[in-house]
N, C-alpha and C. Protein backbone atom coordinates (compact mmCIF):
# COMPACT_ATOMS: atom_id res chain seq x y z
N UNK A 1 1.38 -18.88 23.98
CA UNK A 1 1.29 -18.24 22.68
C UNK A 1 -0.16 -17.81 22.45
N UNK A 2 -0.32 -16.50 21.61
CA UNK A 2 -2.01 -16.15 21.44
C UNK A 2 -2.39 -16.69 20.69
N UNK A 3 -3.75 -17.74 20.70
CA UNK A 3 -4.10 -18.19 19.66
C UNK A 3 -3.90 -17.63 18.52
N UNK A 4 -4.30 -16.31 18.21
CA UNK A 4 -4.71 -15.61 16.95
C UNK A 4 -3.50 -15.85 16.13
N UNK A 5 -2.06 -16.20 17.12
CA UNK A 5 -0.95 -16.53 16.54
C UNK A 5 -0.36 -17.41 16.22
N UNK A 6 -1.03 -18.33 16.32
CA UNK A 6 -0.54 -19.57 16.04
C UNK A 6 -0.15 -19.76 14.37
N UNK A 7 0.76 -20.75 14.56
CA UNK A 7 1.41 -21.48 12.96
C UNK A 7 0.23 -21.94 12.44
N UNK A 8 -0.12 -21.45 11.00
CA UNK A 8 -1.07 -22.15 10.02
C UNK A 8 -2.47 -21.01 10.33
N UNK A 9 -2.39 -20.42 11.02
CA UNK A 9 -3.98 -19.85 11.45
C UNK A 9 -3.88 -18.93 10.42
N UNK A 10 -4.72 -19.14 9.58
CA UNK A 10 -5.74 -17.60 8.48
C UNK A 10 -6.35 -16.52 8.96
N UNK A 11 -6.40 -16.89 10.45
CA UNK A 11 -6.84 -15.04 10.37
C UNK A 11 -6.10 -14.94 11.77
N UNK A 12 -4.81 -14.02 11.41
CA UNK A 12 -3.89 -13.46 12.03
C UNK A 12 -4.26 -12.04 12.63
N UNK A 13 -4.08 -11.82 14.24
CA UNK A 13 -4.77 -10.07 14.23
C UNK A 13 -3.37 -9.69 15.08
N UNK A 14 -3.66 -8.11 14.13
CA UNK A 14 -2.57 -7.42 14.66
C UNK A 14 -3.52 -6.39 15.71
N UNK A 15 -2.74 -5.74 17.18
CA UNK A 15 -3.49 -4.60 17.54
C UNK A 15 -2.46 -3.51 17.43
N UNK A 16 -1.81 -3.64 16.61
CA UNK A 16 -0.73 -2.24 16.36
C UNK A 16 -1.76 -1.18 16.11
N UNK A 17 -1.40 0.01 16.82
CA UNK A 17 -2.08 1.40 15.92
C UNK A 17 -2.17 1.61 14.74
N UNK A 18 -3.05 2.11 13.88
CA UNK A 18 -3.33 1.90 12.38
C UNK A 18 -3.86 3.58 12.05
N UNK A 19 -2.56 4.38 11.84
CA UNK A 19 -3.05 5.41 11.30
C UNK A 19 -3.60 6.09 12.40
N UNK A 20 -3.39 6.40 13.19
CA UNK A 20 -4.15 7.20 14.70
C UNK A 20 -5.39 7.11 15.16
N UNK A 21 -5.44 5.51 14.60
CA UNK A 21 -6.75 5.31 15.13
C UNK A 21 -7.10 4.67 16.61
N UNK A 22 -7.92 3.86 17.01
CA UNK A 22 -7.80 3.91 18.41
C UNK A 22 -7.24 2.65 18.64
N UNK A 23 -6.32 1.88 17.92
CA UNK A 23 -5.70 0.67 18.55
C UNK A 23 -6.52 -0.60 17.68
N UNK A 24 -7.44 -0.58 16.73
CA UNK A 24 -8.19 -1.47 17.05
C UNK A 24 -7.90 -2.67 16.09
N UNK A 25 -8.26 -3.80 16.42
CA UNK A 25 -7.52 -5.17 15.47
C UNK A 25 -8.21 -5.27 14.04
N UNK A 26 -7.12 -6.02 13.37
CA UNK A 26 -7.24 -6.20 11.98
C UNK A 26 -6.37 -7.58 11.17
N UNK A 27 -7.44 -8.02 10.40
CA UNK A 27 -6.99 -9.27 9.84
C UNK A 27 -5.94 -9.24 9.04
N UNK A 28 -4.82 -9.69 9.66
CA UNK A 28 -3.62 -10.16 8.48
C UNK A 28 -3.81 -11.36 7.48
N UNK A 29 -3.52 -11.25 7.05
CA UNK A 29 -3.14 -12.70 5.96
C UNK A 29 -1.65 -12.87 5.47
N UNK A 30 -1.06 -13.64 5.86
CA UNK A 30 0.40 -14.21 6.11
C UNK A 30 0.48 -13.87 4.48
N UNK A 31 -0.37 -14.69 4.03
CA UNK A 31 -0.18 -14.68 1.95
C UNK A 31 -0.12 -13.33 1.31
N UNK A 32 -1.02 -12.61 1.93
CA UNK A 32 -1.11 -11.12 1.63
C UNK A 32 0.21 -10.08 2.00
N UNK A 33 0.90 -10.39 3.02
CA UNK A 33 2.01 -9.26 3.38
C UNK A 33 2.92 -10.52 2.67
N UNK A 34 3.21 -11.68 2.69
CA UNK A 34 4.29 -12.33 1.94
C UNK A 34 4.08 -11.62 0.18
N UNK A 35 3.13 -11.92 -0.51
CA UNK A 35 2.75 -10.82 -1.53
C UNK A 35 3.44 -9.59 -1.83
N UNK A 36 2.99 -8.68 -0.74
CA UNK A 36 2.98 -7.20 -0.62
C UNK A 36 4.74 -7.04 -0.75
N UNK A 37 5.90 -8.11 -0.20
CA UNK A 37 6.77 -8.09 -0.10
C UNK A 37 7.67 -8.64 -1.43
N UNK A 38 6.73 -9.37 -2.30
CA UNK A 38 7.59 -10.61 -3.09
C UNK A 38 7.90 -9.60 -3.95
N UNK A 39 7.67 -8.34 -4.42
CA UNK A 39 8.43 -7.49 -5.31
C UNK A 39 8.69 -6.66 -5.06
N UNK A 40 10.19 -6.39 -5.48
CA UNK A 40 11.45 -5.53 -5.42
C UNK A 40 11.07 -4.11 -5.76
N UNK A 41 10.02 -3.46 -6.18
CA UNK A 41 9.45 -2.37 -5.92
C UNK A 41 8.40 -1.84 -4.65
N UNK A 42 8.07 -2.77 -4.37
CA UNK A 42 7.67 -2.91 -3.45
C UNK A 42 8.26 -2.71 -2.10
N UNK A 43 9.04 -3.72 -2.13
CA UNK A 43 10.01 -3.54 -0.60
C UNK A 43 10.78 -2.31 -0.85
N UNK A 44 10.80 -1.83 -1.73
CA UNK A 44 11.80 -0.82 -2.02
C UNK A 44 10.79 0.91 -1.21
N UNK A 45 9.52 0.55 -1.80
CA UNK A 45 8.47 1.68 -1.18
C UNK A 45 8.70 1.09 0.65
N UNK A 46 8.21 0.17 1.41
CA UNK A 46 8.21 -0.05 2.36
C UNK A 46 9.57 0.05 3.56
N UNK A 47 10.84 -0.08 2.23
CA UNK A 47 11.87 0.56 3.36
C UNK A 47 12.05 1.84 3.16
N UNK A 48 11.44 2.53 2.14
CA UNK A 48 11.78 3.68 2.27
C UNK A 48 11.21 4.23 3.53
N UNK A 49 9.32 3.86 3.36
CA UNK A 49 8.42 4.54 4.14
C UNK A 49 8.93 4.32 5.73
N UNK A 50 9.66 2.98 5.81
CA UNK A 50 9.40 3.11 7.30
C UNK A 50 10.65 3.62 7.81
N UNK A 51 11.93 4.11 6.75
CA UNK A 51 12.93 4.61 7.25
C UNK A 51 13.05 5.94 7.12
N UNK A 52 12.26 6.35 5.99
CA UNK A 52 11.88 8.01 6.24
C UNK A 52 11.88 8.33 7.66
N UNK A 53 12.45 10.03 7.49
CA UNK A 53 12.44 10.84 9.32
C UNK A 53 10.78 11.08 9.05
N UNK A 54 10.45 11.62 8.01
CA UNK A 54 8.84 11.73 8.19
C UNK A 54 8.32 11.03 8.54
N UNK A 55 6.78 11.01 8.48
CA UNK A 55 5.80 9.85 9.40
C UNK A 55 5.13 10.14 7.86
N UNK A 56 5.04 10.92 6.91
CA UNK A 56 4.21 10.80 5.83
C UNK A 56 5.28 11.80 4.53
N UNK A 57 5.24 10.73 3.64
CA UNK A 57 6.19 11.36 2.69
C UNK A 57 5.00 11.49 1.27
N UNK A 58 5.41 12.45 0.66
CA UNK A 58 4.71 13.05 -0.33
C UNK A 58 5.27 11.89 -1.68
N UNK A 59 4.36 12.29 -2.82
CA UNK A 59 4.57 11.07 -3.89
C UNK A 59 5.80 11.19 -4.97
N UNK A 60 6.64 12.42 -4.83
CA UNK A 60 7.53 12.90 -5.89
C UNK A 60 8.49 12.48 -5.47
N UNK A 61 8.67 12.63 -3.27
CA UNK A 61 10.05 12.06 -2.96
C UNK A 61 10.25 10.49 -2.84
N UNK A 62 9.03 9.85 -2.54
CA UNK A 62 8.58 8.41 -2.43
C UNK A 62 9.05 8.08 -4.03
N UNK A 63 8.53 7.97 -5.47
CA UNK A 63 9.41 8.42 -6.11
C UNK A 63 10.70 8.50 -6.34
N UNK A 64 11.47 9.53 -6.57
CA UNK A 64 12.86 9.66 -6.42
C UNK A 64 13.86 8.52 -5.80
N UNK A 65 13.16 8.51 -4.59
CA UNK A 65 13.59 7.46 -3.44
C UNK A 65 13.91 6.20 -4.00
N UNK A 66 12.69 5.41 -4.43
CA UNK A 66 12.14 4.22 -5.33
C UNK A 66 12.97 4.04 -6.09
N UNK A 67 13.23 4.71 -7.25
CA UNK A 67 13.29 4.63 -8.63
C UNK A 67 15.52 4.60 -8.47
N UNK A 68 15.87 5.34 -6.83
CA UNK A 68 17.23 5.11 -6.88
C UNK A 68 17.66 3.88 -6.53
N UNK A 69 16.35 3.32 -5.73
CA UNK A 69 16.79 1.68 -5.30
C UNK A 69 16.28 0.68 -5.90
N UNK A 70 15.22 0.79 -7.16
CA UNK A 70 15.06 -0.13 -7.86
C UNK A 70 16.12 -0.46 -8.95
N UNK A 71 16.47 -1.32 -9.55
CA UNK A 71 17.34 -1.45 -10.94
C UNK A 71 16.31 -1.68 -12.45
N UNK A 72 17.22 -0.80 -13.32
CA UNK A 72 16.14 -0.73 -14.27
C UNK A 72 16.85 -1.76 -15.28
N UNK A 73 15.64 -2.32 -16.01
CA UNK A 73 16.14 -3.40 -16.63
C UNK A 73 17.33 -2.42 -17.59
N UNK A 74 17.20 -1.42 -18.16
CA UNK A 74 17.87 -1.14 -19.32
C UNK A 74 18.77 0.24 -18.59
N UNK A 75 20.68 -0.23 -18.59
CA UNK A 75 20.87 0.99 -17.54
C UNK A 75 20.91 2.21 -18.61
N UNK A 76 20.90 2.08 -19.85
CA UNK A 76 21.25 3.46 -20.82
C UNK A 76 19.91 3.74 -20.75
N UNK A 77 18.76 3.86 -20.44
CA UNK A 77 17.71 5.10 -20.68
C UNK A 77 17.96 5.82 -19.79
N UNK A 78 17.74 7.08 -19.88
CA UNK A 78 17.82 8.50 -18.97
C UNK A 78 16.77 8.19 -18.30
N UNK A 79 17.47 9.00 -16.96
CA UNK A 79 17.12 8.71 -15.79
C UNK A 79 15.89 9.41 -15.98
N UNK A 80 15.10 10.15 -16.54
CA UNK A 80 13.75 10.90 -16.57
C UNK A 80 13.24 9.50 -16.77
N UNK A 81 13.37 9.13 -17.94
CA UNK A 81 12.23 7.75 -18.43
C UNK A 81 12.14 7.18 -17.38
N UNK A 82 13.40 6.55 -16.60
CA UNK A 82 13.13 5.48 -15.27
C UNK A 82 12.09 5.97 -14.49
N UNK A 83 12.46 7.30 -13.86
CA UNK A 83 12.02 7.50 -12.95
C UNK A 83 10.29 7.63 -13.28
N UNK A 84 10.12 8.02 -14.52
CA UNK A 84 8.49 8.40 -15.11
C UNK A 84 7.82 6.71 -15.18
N UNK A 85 8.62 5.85 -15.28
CA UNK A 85 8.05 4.51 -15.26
C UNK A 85 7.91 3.90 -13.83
N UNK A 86 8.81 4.11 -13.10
CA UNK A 86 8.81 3.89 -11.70
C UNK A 86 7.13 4.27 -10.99
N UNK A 87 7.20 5.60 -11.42
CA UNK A 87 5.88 6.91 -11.18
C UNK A 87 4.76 6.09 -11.52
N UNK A 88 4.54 5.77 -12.64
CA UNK A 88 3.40 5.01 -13.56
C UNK A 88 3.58 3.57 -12.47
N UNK A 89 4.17 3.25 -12.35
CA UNK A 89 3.87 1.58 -11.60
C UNK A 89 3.61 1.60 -10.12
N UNK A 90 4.18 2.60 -9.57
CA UNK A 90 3.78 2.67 -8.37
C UNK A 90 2.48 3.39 -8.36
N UNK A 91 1.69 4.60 -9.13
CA UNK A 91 0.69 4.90 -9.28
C UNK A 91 -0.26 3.79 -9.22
N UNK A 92 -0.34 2.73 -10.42
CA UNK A 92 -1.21 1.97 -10.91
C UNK A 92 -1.25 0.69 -10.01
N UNK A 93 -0.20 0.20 -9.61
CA UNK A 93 0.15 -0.85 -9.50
C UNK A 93 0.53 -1.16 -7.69
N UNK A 94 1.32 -0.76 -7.67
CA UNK A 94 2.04 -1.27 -6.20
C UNK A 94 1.90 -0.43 -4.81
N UNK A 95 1.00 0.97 -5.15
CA UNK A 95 0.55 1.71 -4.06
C UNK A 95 -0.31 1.14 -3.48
N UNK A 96 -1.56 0.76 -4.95
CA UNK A 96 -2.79 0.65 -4.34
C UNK A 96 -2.63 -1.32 -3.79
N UNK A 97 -1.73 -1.96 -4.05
CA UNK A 97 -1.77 -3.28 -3.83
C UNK A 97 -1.25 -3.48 -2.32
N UNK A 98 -0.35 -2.42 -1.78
CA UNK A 98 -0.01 -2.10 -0.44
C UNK A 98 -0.91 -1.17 0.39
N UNK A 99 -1.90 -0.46 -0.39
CA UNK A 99 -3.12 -0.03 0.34
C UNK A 99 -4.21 -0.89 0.75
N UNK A 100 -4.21 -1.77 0.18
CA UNK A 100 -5.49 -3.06 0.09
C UNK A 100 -5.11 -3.96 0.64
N UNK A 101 -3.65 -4.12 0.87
CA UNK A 101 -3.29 -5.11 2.33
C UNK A 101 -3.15 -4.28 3.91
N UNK A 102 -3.84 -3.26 3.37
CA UNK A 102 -3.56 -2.09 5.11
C UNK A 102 -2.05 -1.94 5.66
N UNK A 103 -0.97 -1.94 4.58
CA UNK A 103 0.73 -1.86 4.79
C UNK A 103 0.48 -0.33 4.72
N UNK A 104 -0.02 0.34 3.81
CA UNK A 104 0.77 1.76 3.71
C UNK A 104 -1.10 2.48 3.45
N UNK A 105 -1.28 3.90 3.58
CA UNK A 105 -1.72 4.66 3.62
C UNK A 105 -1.52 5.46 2.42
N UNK A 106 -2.63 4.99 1.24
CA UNK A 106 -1.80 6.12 -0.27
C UNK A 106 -2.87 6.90 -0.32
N UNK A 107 -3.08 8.52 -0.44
CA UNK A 107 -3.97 9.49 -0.33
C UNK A 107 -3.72 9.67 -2.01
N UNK A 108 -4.48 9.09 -3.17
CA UNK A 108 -4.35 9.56 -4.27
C UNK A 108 -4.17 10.64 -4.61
N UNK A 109 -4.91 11.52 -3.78
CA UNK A 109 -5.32 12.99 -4.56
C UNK A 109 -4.33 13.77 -3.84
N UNK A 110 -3.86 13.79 -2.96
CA UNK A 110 -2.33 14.51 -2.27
C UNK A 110 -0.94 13.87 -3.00
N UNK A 111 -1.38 12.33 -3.17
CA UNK A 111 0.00 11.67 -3.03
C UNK A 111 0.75 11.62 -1.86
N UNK A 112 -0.10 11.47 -0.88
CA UNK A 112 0.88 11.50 0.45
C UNK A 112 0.88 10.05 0.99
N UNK A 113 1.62 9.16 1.23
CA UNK A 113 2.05 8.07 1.41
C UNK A 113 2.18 7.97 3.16
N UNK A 114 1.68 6.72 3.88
CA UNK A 114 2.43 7.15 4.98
C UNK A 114 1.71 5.33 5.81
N UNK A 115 3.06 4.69 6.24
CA UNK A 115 3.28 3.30 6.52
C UNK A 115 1.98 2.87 7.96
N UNK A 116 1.17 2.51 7.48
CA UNK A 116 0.25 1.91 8.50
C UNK A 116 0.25 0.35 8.98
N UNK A 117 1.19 -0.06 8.09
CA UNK A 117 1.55 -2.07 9.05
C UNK A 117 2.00 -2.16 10.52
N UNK A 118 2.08 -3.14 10.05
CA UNK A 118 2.66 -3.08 12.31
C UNK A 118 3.92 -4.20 12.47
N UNK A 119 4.04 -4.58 13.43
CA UNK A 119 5.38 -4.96 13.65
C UNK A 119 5.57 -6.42 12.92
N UNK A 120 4.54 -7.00 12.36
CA UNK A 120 4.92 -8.09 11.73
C UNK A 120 5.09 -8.20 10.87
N UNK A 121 4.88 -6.67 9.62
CA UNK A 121 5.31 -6.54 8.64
C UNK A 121 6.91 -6.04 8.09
N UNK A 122 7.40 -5.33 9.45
CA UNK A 122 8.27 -4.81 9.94
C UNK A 122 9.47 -5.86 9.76
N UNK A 123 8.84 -6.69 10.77
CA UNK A 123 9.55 -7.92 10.84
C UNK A 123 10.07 -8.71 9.45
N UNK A 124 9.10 -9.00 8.69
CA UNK A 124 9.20 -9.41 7.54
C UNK A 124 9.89 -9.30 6.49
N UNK A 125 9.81 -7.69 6.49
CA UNK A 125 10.63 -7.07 5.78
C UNK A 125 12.15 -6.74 6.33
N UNK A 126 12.18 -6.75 7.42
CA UNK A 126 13.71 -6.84 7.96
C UNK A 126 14.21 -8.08 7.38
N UNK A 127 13.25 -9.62 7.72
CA UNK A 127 13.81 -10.57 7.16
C UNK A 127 14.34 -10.91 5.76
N UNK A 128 13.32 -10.28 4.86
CA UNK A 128 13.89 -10.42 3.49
C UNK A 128 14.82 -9.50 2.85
N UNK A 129 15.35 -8.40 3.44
CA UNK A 129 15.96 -7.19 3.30
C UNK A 129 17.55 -8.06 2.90
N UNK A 130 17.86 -8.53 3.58
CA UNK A 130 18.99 -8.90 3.17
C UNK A 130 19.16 -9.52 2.08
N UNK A 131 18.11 -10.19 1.41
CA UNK A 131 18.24 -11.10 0.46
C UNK A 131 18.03 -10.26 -1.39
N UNK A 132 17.68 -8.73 -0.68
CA UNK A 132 17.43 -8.12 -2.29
C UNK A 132 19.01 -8.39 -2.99
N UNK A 133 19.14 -8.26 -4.00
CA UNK A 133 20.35 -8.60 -4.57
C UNK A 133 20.49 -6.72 -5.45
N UNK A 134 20.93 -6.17 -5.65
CA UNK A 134 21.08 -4.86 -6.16
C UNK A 134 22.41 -5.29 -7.20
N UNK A 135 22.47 -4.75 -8.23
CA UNK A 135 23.80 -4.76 -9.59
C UNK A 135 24.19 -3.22 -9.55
């Protein structure tokens, strides 16, 4: 087993490609992608991104996408409001918190989104995938 991988170790390295760069390693934190995953908007951006045919999806369809697989607490507001609140939280909130764990790639000023984790986030999220509960 590689050290770097061992059970309990804090600084976890991935050498997955990161954005077309040249291969080069980067510190995971087990707490940080468990995080990045523990909310349901969240995983909801990350299966989109990595099941998109694109390799980089723009912020209106990322969006759309989101806002059909999240559940909104209240089902009678029109679907504009959801989706404009969805917009606002993933703006403020859950882009940049998956940008700052190096999971996803958010270009503010394009809005172009595009999945830079590697296979152990992959993994992760396959694992908890089954457990979202949807109404």
């Amino acid at each position: 087993m590689d050290e770097s991988r061992k059970l309990g170790s804090r600084n976890i390295q991935s050498t997955d490609e990161v954005s077309g760069s040249s291969g080069h390693e980067r510190p995971i934190s087990p707490d940080t992608i468990l995080s990045a995953v523990a909310n349901e908007h969240r995983r909801a951006i990350l299966n989109v991104v990595t099941n998109a045919s694109e390799k980089t999806l723009e912020g209106d369809v990322l969006v759309d996408r989101v806002a059909d697989r999240v559940r909104d607490e209240d089902a009678k507001r029109e679907s504009d409001e959801h989706r404009q609140r969805v917009r606002i939280a993933l703006h403020h909130t859950h882009l940049p918190k998956l940008e700052e764990a190096r999971i996803i790639d958010y270009e503010t000023e394009t809005g172009q989104i595009q999945f830079i984790g590697g296979e152990l986030e992959q993994k992760i999220l396959r694992l908890v995938e089954p457990y979202d509960v949807r109404e």
